[in-house]
Protein backbone atom coordinates (compact mmCIF):
# COMPACT_ATOMS: atom_id res chain seq x y z
CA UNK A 1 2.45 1.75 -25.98
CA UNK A 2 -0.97 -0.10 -26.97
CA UNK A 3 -1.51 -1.14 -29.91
CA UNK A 4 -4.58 -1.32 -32.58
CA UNK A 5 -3.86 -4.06 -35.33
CA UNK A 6 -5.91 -2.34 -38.44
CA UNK A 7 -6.42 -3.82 -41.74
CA UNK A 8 -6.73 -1.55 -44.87
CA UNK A 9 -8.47 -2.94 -48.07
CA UNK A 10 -5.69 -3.10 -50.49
CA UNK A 11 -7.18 -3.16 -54.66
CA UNK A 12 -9.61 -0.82 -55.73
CA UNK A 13 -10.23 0.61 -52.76
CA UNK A 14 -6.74 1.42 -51.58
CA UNK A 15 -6.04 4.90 -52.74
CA UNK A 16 -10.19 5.98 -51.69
CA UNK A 17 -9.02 4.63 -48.33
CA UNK A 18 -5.66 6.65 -47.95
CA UNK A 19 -7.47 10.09 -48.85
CA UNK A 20 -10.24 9.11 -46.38
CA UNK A 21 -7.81 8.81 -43.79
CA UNK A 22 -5.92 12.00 -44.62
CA UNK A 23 -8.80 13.93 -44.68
CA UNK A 24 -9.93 12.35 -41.45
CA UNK A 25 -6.22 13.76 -40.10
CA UNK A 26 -4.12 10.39 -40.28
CA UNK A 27 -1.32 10.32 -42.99
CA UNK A 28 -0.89 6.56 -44.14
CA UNK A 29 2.62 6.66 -46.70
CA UNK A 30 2.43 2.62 -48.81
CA UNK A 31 5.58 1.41 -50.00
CA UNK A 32 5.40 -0.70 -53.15
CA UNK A 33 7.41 -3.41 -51.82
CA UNK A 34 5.52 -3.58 -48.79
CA UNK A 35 2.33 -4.54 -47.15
CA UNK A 36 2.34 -2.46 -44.18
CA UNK A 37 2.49 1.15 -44.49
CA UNK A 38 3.91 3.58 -42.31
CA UNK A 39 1.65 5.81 -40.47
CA UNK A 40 1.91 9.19 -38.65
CA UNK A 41 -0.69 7.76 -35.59
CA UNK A 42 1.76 5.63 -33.26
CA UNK A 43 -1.08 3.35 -31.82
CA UNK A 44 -2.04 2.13 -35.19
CA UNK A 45 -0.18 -0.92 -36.74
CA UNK A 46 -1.45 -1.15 -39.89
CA UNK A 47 -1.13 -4.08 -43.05
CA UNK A 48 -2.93 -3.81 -46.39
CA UNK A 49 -5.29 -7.01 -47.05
CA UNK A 50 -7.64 -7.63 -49.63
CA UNK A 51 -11.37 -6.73 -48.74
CA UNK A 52 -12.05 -10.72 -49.59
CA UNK A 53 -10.32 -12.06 -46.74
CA UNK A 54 -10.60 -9.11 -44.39
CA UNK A 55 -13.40 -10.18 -42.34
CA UNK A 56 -11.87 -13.78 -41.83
CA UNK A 57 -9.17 -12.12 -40.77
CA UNK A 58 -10.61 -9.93 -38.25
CA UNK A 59 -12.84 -12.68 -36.54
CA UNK A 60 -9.48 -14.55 -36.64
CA UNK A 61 -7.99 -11.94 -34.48
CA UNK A 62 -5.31 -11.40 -36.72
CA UNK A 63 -6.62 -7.94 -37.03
CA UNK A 64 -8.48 -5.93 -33.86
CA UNK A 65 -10.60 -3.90 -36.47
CA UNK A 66 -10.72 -3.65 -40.29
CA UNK A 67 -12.37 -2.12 -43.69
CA UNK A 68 -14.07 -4.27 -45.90
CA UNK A 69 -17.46 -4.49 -48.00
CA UNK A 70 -21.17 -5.46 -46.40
CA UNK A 71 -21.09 -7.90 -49.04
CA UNK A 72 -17.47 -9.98 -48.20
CA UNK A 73 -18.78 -10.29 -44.82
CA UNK A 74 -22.16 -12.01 -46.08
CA UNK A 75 -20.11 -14.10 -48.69
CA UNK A 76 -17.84 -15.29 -45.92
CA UNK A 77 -19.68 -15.82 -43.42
CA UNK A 78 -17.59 -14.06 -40.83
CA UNK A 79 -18.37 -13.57 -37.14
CA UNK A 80 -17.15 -10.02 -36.67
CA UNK A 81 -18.67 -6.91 -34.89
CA UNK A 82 -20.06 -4.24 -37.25
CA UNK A 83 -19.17 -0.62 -35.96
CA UNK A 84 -20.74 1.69 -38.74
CA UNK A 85 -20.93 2.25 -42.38
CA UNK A 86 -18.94 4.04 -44.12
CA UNK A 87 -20.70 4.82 -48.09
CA UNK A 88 -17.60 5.80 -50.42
CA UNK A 89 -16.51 3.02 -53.08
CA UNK A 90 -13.45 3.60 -56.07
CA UNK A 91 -14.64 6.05 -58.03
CA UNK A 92 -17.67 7.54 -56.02
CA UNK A 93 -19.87 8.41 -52.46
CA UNK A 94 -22.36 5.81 -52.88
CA UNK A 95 -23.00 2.34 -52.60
CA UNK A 96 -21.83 -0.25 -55.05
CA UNK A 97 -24.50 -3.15 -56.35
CA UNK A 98 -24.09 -6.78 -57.28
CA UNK A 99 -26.00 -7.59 -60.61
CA UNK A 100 -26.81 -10.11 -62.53
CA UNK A 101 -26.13 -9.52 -65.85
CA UNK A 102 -26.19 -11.31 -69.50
CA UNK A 103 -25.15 -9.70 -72.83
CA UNK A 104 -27.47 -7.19 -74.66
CA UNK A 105 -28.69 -10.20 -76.94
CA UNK A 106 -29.23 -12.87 -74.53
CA UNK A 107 -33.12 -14.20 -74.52
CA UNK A 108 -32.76 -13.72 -70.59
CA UNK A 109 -34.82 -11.34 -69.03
CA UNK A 110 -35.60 -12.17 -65.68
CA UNK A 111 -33.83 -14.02 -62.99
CA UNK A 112 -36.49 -17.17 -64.02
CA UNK A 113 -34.96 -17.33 -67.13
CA UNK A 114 -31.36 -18.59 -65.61
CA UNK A 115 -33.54 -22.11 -64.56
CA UNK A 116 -30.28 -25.07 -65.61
CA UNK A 117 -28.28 -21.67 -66.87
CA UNK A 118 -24.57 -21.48 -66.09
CA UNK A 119 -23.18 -18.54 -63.69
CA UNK A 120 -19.80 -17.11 -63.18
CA UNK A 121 -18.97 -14.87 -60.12
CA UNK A 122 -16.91 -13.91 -57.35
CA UNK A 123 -19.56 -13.95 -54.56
CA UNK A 124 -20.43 -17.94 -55.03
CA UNK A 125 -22.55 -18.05 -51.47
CA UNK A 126 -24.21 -15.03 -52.42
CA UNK A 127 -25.28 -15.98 -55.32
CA UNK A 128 -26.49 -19.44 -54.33
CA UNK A 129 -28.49 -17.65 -51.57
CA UNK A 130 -29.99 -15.50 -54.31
CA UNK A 131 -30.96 -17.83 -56.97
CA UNK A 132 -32.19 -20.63 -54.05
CA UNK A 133 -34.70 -17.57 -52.67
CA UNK A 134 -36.17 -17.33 -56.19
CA UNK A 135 -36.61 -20.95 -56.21
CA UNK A 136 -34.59 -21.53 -59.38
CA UNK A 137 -31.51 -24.03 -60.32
CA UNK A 138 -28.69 -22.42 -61.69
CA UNK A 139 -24.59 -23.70 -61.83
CA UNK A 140 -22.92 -20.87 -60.12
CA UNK A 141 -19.08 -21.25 -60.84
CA UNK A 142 -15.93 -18.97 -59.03
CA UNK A 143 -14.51 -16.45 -61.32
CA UNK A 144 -10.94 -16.00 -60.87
CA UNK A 145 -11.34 -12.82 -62.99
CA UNK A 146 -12.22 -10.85 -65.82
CA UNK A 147 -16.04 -12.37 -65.19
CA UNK A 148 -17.26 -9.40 -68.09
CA UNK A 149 -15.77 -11.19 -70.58
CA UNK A 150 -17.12 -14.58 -70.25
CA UNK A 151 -20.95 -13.64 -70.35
CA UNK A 152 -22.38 -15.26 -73.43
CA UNK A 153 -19.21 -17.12 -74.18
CA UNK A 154 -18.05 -19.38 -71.45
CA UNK A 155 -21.40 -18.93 -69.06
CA UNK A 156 -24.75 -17.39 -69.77
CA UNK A 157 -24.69 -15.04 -66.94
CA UNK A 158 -22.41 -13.40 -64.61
CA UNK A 159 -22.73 -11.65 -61.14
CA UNK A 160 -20.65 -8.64 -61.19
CA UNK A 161 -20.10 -5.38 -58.78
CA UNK A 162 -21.22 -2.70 -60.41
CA UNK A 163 -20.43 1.59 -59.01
CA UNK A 164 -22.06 2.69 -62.01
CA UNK A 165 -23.11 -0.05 -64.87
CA UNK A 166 -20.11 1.91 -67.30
CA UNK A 167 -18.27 -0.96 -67.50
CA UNK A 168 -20.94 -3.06 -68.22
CA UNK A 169 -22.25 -1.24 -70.94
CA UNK A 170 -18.87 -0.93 -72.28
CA UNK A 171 -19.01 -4.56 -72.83
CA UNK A 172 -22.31 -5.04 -74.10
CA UNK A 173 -23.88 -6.22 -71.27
CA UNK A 174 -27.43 -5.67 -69.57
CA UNK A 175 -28.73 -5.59 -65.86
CA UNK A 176 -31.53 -8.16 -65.61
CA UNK A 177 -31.46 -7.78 -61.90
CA UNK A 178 -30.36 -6.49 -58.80
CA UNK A 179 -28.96 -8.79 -55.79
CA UNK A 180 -27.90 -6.45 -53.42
CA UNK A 181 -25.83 -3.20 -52.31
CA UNK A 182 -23.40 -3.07 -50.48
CA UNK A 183 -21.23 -0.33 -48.76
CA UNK A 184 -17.51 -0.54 -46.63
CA UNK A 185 -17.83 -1.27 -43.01
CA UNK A 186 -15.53 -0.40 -40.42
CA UNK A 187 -15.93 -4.06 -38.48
CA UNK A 188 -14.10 -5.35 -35.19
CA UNK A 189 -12.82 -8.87 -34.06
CA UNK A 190 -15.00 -9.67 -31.40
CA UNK A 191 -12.55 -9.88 -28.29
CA UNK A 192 -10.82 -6.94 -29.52
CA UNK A 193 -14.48 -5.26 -28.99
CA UNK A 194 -14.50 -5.94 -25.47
CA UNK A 195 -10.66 -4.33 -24.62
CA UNK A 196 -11.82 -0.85 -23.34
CA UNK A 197 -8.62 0.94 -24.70
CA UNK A 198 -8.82 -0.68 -28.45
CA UNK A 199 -12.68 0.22 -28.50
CA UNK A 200 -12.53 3.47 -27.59
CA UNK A 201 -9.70 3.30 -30.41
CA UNK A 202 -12.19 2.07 -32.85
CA UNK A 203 -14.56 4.51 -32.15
CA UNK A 204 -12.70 7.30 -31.97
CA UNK A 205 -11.81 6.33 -36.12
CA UNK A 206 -15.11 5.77 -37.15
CA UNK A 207 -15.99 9.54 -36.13
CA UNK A 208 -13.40 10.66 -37.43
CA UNK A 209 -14.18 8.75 -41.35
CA UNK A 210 -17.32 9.76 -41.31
CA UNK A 211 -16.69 12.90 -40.14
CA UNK A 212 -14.30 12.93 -43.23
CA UNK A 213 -17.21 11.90 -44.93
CA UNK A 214 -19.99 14.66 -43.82
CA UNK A 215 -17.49 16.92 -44.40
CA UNK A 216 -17.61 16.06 -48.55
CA UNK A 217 -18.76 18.41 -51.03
CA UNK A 218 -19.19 20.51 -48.21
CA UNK A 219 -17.45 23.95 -47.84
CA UNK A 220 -18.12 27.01 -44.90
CA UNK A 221 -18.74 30.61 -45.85
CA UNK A 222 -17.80 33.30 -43.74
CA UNK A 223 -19.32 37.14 -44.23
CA UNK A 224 -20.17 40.44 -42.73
CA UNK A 225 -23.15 42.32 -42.84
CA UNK A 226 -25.43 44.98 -41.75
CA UNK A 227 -27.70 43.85 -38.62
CA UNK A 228 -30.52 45.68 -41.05
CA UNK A 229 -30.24 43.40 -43.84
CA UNK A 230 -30.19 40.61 -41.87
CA UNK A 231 -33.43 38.90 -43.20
CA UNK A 232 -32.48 39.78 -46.68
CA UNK A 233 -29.55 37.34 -45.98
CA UNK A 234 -31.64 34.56 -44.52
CA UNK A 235 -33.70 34.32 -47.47
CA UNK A 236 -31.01 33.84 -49.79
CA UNK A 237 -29.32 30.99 -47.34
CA UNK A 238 -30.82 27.65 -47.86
CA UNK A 239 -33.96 26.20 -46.18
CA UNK A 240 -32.72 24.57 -42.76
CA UNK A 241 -28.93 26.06 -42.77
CA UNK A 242 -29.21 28.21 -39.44
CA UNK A 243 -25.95 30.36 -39.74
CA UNK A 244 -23.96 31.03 -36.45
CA UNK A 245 -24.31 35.03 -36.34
CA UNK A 246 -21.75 36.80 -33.96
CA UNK A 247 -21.96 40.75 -33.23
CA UNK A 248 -18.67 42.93 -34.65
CA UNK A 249 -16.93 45.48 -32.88
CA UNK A 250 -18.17 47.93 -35.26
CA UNK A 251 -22.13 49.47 -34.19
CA UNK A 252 -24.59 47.94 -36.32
CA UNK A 253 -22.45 45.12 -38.05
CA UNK A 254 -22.64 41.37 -37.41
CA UNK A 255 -20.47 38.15 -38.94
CA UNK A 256 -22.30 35.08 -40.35
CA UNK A 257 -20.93 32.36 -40.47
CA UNK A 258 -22.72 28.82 -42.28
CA UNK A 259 -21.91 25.35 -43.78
CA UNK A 260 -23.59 24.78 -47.42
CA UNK A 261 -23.28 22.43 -50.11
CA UNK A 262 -19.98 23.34 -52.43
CA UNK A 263 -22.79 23.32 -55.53
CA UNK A 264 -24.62 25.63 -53.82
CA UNK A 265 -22.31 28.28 -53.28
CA UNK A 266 -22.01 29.62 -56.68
CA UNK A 267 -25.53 30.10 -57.22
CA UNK A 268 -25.67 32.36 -53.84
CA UNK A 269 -22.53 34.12 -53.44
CA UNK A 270 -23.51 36.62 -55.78
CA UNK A 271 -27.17 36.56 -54.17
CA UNK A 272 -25.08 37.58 -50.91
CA UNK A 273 -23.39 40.22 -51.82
CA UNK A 274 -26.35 41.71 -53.35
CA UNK A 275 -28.05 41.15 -50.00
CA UNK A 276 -25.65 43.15 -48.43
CA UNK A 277 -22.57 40.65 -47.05
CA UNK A 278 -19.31 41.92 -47.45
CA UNK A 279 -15.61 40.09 -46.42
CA UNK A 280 -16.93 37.07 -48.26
CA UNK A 281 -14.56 33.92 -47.13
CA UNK A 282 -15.20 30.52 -48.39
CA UNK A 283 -13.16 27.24 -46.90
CA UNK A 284 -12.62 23.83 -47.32
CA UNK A 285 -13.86 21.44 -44.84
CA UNK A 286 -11.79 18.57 -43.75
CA UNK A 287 -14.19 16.76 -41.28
CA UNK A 288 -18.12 17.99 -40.12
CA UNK A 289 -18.82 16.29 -36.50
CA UNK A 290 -22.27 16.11 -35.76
């Protein structure tokens, strides 16, 4: 049986990753002991990695395809194939940022303010790149960790990835700028890219994640209603959500069925039923496939 060598980002993003997957209709089970999972899709061999090293690895070969941030594949420089984006982080659907930030009482205020400053940070080549397009000299050192805490007392600055800037503010820190954002891309070794079988493989995940992904916050309503009232019903739906509208057994009676925004659905279930609908079903959605 063929085989697709997948790496997973092990960390923060682990458990984000495992209910993207599920959702997308392959169960991944860890072990604590052990670095590669077991996995309910037979032609996927899969070993958790940290996103840091995950794009070496993949141009390496050591993986055929892997998951790892925009912004480890800038910072290391790897030669890999980008397939698609895919926006979820930790604790959110979005993009995460790199900042530079200082503590609230630092005289620093713009990114010219860090001329002969010192730096600490994870992404060292990103940062260079950064502070060498603004034209200004700044000692960027590698944090090995726990960067927050050494703005203001062992550096004057750090660059730090940020979902939503909670953390910072919890240690009394301020964004004085904004480097970049960066999202998880599913990315391919390049040789791997060229074997028909492993990327049809590839592809065949990647519309199934973001499928996953469409598919969030999302929800399908199913109803019956009176041909008559029909128009009453399609003002209530939401600007650009066609329904798909299929005739009943019953004279004079048709089913609607539509895909709307989970928010929105409280708000206009009740508007429904006062349109007319009847046999009101809402459902989960697992994965939307445009």
């Amino acid at each position: 049986m063929s085989k697709l060598k997948l790496g997973l980002p092990k960390g923060s993003l682990q458990e984000s990753t495992l209910e993207l997957f599920k959702r997308a209709g392959v169960r991944i089970k860890p072990s604590d002991r052990s670095y590669f999972p077991t996995c309910d899709d037979d032609e996927l061999e899969i070993m958790f990695v940290r996103s840091q090293e995950m794009a070496k690895y993949v141009e390496q070969g050591l993986f055929d395809a892997g998951m790892t941030g925009y912004d480890w594949i800038l910072e290391t420089g790897a030669k890999v194939k980008e397939v698609g984006e895919l926006i979820y982080a930790k604790s959110g659907y979005r993009p995460v940022r790199w900042v530079l930030a200082v503590p609230n009482d630092s005289p620093i205020k713009s990114v010219k303010d860090m001329e002969g400053k010192r730096v600490a940070t994870e992404v060292v080549n990103i940062a260079n790149n950064f502070f060498k397009k603004n034209g200004v000299t700044v000692d960027v050192e590698f944090s090995w960790g726990a960067t927050e805490a050494k703005a203001g007392l062992l550096v004057d600055a750090i660059i730090e990835l940020t979902e939503t800037g909670s953390s910072l503010r919890a240690n009394k820190l301020r964004i004085v700028e904004e480097l970049m954002t960066s999202s998880t891309r599913l990315i391919a070794n390049a040789e791997s890219w060229k074997d028909e079988w492993k990327k049809n493989k590839i592809e065949n995940l990647l519309m199934l994640l973001k499928g996953a992904l469409e598919a969030e916050g999302m929800v399908g309503l199913k109803m019956n209603i009176e041909e008559k009232d029909l128009p009453k019903i399609e003002k209530v739906l939401p600007a650009m959500k066609k329904p798909t509208i299929s005739h009943l057994t019953i004279p004079g009676w048709v089913a609607i069925e539509v895909i709307l925004a989970e928010k929105e659905v409280k708000k206009i279930i009740p508007a429904l039923k006062r349109a007319g609908a009847t046999g009101i079903i809402e459902y989960p959605l697992n994965k939307v496939i445009y």
